[in-house]
C-alpha atoms as a PDB file:
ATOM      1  CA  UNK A   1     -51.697  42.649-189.029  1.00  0.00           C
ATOM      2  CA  UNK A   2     -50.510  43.409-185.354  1.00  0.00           C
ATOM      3  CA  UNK A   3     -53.344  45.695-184.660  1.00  0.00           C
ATOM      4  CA  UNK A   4     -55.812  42.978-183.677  1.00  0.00           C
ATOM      5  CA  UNK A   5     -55.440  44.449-179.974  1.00  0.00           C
ATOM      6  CA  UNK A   6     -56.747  47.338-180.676  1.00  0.00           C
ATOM      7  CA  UNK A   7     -60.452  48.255-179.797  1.00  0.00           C
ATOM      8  CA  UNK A   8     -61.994  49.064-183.005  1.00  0.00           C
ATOM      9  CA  UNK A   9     -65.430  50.576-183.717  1.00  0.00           C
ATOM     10  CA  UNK A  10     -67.408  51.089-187.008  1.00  0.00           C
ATOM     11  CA  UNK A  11     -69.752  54.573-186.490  1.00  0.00           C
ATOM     12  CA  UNK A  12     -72.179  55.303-189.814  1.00  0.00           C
ATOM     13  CA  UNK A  13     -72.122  58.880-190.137  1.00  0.00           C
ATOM     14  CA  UNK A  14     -76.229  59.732-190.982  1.00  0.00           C
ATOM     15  CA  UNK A  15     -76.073  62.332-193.442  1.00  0.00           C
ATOM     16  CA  UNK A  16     -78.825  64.406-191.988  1.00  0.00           C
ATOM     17  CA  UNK A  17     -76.479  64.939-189.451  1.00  0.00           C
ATOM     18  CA  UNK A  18     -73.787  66.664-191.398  1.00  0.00           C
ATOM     19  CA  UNK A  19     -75.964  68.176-194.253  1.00  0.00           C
ATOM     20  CA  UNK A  20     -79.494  68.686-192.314  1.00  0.00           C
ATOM     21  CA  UNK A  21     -81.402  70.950-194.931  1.00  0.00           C
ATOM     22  CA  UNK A  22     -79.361  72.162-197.801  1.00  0.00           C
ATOM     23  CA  UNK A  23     -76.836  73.762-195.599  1.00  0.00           C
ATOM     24  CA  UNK A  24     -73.314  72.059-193.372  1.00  0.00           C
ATOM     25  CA  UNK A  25     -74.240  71.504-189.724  1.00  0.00           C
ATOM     26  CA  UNK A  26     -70.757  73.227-188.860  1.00  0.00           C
ATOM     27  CA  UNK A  27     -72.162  73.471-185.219  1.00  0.00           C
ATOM     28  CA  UNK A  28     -72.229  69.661-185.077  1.00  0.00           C
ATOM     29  CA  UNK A  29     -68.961  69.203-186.860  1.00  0.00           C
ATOM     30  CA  UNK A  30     -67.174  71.243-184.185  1.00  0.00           C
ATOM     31  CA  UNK A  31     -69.130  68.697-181.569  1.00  0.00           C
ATOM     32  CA  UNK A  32     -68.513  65.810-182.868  1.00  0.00           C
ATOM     33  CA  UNK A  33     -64.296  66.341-183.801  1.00  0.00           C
ATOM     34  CA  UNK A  34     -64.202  67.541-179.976  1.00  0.00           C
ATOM     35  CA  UNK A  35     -65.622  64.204-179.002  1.00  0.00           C
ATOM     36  CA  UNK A  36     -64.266  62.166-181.786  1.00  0.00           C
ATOM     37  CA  UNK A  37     -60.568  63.168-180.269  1.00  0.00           C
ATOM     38  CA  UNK A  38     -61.542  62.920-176.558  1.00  0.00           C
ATOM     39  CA  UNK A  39     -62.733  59.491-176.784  1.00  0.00           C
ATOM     40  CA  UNK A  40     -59.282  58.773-178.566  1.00  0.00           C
ATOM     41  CA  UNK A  41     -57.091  60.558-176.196  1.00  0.00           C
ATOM     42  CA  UNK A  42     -58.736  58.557-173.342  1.00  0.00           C
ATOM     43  CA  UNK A  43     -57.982  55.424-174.991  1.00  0.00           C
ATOM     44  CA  UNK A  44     -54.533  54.995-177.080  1.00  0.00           C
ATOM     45  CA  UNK A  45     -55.559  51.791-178.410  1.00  0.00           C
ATOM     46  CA  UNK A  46     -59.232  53.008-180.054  1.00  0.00           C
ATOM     47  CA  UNK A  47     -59.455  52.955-183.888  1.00  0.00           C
ATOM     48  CA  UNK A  48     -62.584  54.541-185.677  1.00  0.00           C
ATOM     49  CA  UNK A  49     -63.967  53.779-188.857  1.00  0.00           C
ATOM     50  CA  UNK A  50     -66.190  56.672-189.863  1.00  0.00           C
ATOM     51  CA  UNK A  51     -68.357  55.787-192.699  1.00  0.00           C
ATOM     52  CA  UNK A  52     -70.316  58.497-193.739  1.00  0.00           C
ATOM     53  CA  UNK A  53     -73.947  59.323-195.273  1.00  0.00           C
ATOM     54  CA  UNK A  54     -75.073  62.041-198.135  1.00  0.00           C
ATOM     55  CA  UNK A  55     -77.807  64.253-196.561  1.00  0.00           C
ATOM     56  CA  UNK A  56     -79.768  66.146-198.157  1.00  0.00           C
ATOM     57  CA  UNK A  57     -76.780  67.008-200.301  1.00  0.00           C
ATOM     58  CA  UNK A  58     -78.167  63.827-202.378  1.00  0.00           C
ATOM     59  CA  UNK A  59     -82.211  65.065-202.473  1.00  0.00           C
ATOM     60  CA  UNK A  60     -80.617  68.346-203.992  1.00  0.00           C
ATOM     61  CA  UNK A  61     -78.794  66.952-206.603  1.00  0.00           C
ATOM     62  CA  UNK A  62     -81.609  64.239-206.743  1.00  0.00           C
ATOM     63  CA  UNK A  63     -84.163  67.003-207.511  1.00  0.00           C
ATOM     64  CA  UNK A  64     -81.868  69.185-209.893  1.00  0.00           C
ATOM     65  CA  UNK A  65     -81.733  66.458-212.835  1.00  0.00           C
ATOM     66  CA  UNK A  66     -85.282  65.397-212.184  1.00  0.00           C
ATOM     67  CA  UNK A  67     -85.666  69.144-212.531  1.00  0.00           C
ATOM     68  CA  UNK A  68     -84.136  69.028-216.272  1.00  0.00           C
ATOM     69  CA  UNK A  69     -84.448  65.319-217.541  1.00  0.00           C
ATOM     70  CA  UNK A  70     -87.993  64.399-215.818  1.00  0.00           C
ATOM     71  CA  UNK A  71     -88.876  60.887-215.164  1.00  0.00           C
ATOM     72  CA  UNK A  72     -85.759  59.371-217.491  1.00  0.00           C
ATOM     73  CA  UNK A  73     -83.903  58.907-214.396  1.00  0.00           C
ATOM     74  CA  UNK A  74     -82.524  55.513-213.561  1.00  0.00           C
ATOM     75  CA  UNK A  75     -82.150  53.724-209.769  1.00  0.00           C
ATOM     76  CA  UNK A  76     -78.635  53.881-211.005  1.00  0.00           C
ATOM     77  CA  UNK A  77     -78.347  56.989-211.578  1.00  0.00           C
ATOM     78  CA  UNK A  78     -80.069  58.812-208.607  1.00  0.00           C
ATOM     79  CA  UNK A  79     -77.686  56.148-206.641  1.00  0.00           C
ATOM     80  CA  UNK A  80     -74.473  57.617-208.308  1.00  0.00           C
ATOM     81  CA  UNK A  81     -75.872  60.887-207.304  1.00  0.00           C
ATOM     82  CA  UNK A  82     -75.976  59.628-203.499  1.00  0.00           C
ATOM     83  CA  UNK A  83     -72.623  57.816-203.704  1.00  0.00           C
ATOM     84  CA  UNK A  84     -70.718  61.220-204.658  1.00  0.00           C
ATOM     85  CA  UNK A  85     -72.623  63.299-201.964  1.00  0.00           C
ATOM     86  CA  UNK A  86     -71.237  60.245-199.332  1.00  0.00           C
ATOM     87  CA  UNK A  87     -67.567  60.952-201.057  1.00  0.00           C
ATOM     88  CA  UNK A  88     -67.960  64.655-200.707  1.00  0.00           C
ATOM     89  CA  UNK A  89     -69.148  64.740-197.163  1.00  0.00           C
ATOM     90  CA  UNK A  90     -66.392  62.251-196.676  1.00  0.00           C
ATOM     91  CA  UNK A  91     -63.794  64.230-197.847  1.00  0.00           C
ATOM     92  CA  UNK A  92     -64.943  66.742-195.330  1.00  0.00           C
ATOM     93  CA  UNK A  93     -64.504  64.285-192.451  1.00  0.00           C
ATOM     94  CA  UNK A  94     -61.287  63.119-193.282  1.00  0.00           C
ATOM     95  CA  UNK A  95     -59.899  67.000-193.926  1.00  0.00           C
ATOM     96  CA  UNK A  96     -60.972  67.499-190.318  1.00  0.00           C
ATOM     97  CA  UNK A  97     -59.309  64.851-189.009  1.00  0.00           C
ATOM     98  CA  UNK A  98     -56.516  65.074-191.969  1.00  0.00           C
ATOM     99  CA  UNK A  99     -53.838  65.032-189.070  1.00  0.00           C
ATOM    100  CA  UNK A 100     -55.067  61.630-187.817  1.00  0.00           C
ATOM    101  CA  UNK A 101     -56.842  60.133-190.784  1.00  0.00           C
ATOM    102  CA  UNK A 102     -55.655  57.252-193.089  1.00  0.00           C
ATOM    103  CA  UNK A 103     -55.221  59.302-196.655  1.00  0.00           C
ATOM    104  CA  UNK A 104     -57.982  57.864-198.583  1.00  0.00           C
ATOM    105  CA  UNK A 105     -61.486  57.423-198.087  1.00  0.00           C
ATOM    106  CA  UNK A 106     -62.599  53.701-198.084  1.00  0.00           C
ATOM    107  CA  UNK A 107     -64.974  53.733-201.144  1.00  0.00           C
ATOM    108  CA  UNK A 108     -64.596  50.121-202.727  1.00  0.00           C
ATOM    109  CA  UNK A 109     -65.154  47.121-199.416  1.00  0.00           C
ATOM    110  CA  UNK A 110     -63.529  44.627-202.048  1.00  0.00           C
ATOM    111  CA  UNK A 111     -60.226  46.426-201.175  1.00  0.00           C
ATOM    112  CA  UNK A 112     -58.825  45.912-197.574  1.00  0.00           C
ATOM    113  CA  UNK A 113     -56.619  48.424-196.974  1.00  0.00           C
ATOM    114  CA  UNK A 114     -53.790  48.467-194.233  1.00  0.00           C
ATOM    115  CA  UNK A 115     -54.974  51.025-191.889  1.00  0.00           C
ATOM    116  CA  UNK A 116     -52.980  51.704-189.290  1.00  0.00           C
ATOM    117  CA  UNK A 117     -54.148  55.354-188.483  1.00  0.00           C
ATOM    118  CA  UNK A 118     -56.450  55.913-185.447  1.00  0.00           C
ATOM    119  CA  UNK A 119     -59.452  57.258-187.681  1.00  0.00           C
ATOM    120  CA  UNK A 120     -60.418  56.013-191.439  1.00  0.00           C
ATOM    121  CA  UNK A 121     -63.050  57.438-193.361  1.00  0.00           C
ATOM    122  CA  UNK A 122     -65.441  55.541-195.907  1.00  0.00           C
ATOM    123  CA  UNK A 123     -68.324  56.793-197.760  1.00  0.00           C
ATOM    124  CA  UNK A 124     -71.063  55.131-200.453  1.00  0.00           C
ATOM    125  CA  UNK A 125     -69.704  52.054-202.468  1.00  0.00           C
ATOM    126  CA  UNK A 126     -72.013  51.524-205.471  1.00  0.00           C
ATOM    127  CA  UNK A 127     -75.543  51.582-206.832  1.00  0.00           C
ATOM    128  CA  UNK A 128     -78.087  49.508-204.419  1.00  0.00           C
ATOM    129  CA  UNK A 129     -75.715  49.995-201.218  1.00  0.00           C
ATOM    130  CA  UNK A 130     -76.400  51.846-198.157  1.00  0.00           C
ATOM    131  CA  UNK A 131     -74.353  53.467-195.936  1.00  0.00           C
ATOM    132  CA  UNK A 132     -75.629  50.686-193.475  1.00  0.00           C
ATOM    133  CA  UNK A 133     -74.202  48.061-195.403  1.00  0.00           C
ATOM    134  CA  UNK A 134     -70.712  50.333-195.892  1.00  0.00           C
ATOM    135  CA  UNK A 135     -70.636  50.487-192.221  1.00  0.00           C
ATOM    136  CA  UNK A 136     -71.540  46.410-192.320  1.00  0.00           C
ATOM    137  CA  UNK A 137     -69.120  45.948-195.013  1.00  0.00           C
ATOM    138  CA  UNK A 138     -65.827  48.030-193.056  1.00  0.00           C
ATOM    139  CA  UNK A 139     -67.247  45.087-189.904  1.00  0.00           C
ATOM    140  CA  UNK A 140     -66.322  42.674-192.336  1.00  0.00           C
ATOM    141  CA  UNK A 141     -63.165  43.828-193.626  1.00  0.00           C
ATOM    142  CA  UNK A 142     -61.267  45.028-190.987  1.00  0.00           C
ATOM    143  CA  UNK A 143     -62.776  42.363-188.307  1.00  0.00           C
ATOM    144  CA  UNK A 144     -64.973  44.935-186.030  1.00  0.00           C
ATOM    145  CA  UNK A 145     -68.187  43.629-183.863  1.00  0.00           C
ATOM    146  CA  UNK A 146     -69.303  46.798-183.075  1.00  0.00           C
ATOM    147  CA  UNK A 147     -71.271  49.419-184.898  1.00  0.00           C
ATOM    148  CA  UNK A 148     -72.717  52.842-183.951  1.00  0.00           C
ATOM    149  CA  UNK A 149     -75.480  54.558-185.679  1.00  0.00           C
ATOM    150  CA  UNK A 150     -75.714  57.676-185.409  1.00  0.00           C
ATOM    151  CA  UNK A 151     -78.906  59.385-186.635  1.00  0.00           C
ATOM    152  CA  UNK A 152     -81.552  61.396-186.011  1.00  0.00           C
ATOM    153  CA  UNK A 153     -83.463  59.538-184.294  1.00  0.00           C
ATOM    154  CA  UNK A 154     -83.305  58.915-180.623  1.00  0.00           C
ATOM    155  CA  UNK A 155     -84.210  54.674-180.439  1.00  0.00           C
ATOM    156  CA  UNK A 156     -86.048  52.440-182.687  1.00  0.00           C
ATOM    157  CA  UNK A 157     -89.813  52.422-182.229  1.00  0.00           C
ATOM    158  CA  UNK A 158     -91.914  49.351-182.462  1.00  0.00           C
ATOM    159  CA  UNK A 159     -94.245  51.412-185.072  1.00  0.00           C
ATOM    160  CA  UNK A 160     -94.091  55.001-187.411  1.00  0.00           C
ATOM    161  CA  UNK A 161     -93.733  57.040-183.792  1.00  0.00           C
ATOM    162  CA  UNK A 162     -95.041  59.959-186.752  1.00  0.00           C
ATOM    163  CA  UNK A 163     -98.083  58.030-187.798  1.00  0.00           C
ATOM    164  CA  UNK A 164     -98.704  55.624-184.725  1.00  0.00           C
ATOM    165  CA  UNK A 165     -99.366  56.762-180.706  1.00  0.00           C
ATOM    166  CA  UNK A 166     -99.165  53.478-179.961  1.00  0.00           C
ATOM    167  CA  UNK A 167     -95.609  53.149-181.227  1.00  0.00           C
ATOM    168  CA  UNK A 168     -92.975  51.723-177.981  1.00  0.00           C
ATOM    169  CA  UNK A 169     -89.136  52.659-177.897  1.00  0.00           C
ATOM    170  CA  UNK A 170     -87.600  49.453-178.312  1.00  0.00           C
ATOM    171  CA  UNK A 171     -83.930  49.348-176.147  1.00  0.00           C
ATOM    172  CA  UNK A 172     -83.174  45.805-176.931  1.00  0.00           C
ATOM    173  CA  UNK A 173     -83.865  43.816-180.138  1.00  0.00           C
ATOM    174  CA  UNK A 174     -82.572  40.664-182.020  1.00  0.00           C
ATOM    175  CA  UNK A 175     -81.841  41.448-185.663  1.00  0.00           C
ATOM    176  CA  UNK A 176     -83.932  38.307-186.561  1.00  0.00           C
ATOM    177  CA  UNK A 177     -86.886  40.611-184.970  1.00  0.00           C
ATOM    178  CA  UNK A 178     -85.443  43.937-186.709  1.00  0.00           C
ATOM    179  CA  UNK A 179     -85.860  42.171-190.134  1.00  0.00           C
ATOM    180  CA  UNK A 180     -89.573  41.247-189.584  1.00  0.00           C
ATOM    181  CA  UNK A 181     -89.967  44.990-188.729  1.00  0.00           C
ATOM    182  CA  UNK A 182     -88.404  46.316-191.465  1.00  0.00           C
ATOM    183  CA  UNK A 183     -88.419  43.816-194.274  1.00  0.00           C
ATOM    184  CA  UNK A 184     -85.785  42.646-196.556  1.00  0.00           C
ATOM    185  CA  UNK A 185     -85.760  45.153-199.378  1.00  0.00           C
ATOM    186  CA  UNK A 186     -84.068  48.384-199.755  1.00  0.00           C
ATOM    187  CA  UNK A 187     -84.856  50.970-202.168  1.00  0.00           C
ATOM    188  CA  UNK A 188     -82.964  54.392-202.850  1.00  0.00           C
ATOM    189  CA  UNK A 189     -83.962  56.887-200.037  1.00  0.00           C
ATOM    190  CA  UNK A 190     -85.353  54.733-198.033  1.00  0.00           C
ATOM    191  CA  UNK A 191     -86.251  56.180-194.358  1.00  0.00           C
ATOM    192  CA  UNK A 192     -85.841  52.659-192.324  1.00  0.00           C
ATOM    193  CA  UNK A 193     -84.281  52.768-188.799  1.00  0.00           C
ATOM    194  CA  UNK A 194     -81.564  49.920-190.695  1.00  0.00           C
ATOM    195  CA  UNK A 195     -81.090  49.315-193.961  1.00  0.00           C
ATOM    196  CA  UNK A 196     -82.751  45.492-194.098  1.00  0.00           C
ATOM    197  CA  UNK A 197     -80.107  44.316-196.540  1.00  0.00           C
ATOM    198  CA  UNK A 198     -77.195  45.114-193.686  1.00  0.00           C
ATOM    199  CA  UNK A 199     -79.434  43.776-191.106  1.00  0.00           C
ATOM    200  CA  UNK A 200     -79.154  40.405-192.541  1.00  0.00           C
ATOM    201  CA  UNK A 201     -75.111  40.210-193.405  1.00  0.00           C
ATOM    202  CA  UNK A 202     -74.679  41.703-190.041  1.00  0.00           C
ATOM    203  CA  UNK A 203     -76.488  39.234-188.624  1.00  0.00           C
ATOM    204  CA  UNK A 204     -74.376  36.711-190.131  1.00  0.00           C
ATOM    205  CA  UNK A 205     -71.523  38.587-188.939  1.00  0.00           C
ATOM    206  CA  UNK A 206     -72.840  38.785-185.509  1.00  0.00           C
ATOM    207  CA  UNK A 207     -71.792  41.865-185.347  1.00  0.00           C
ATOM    208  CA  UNK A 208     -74.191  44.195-183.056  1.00  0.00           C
ATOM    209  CA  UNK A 209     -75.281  47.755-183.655  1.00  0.00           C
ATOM    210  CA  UNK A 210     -76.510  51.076-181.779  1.00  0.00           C
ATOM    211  CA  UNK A 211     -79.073  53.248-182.819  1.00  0.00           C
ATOM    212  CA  UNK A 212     -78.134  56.305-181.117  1.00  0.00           C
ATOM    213  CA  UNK A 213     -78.895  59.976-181.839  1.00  0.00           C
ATOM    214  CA  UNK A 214     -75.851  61.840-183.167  1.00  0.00           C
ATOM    215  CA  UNK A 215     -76.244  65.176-181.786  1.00  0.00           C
ATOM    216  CA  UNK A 216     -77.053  64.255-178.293  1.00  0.00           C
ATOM    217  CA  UNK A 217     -73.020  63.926-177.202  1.00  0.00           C
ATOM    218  CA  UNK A 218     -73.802  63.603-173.558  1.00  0.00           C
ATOM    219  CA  UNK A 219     -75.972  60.646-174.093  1.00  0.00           C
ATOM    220  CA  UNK A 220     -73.097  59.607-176.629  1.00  0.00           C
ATOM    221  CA  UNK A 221     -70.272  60.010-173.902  1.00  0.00           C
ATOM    222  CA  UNK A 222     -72.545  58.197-171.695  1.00  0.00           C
ATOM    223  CA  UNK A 223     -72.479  54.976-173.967  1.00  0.00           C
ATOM    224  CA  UNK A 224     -68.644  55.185-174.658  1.00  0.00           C
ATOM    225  CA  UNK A 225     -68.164  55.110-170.131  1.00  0.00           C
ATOM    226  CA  UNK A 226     -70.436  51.966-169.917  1.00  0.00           C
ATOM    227  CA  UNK A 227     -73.113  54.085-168.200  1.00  0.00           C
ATOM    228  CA  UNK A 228     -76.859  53.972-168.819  1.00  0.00           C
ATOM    229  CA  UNK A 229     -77.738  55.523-171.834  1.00  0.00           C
ATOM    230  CA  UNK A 230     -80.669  56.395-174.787  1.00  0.00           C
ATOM    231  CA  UNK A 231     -80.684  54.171-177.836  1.00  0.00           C
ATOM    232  CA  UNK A 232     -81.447  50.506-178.937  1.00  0.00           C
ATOM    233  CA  UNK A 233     -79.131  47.953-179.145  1.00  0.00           C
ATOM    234  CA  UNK A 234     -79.399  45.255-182.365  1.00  0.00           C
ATOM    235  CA  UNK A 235     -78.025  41.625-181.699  1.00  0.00           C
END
């Protein structure tokens, strides 16, 4: 492909970090293009691969049919509901960056596109998929070992930090010890640290992930220089 030098990095998008509670986090939109472009500037040779999450954009839309069709709803369908909030919020990432984006929006990780633009967007693929698993997929695809979380949550925590005072930051864990934390099933709306699906193909990949939080950019900044920084590292 002739691109293979290039330093390429898969970063999943959380959804609560673009659509929070019902309204667009424009504040962290304006953050994150700043950085998003700085950390390309500084290196010519960087490719992103935003895929990106649904927010509560999906709970709303979620909520509204339950609202008028009650308990008739299908996995399926509350999925389809989650995939076009990913698209939407997508489309909104890639008009920000429309004057370095590829055109479309990665949406189907059976196609490999030729990308040779510095940032690509995906969003949500199909019923039973996370964006986890996007972001694991685009790994696959396009040949990346690296992928950044970014959430709302600071590190992974050896228990419920909510429920549990007991519960440890964790900065360093093998997936084969993620998946024992979190399982191996995923259901729609599920609030695990990694979707355990994607923690098994990435595993297979051996591909290695960051759970960082998204709207700390300092701490962010300080991961991109190689410096000490908050999060946990999967591998």
């Amino acid at each position: 492909m002739g691109s293979n030098h290039r330093e390429k990095i898969v970063i999943s998008v959380g959804g609560s970090l673009i659509v929070p509670n019902g309204g667009i986090d424009t504040g962290f939109l304006i953050k994150f293009n700043k950085f998003i472009r700085a950390r390309l500037a500084e290196n010519k040779n960087r490719q992103f691969f935003l895929i990106v999450g649904g927010g509560t954009t999906t709970r709303h839309y979620q909520d509204a049919a339950r609202e008028v069709i009650g308990n008739k709803l299908t996995h399926d369908d509350l999925d389809w509901l989650g995939i076009h909030a990913t698209r939407l919020n997508a489309h909104l990432i890639r008009t920000i960056f429309r004057d370095v984006a590829h055109p479309y929006i990665l949406k189907h990780y059976e196609i490999i596109r030729k990308v040779e633009e510095t940032v690509v967007v995906g969003s949500g693929w199909k019923p039973g998929w996370s964006t986890d698993y996007c972001a694991i997929m685009a790994c696959q695809d396009y040949d990346v070992k690296t992928v950044i979380n970014l959430s709302n949550i600071n590190q992974i925590y050896s228990k419920d930090p909510n429920e549990c005072n007991d519960a440890k930051p964790i900065n360093k864990i093998s997936w084969k010890d993620l998946r024992k934390l979190v399982g191996d099933k995923w259901t729609p709306g599920m609030h695990a640290p990694f979707d355990p699906i994607a923690a098994k193909k990435a595993q297979s990949l051996g591909v290695e992930a960051v759970i960082i939080n998204g709207s700390n950019f300092e701490n962010l900044g300080n991961y991109f220089s190689g410096k000490k920084f908050v999060g946990t590292v999967i591998g």
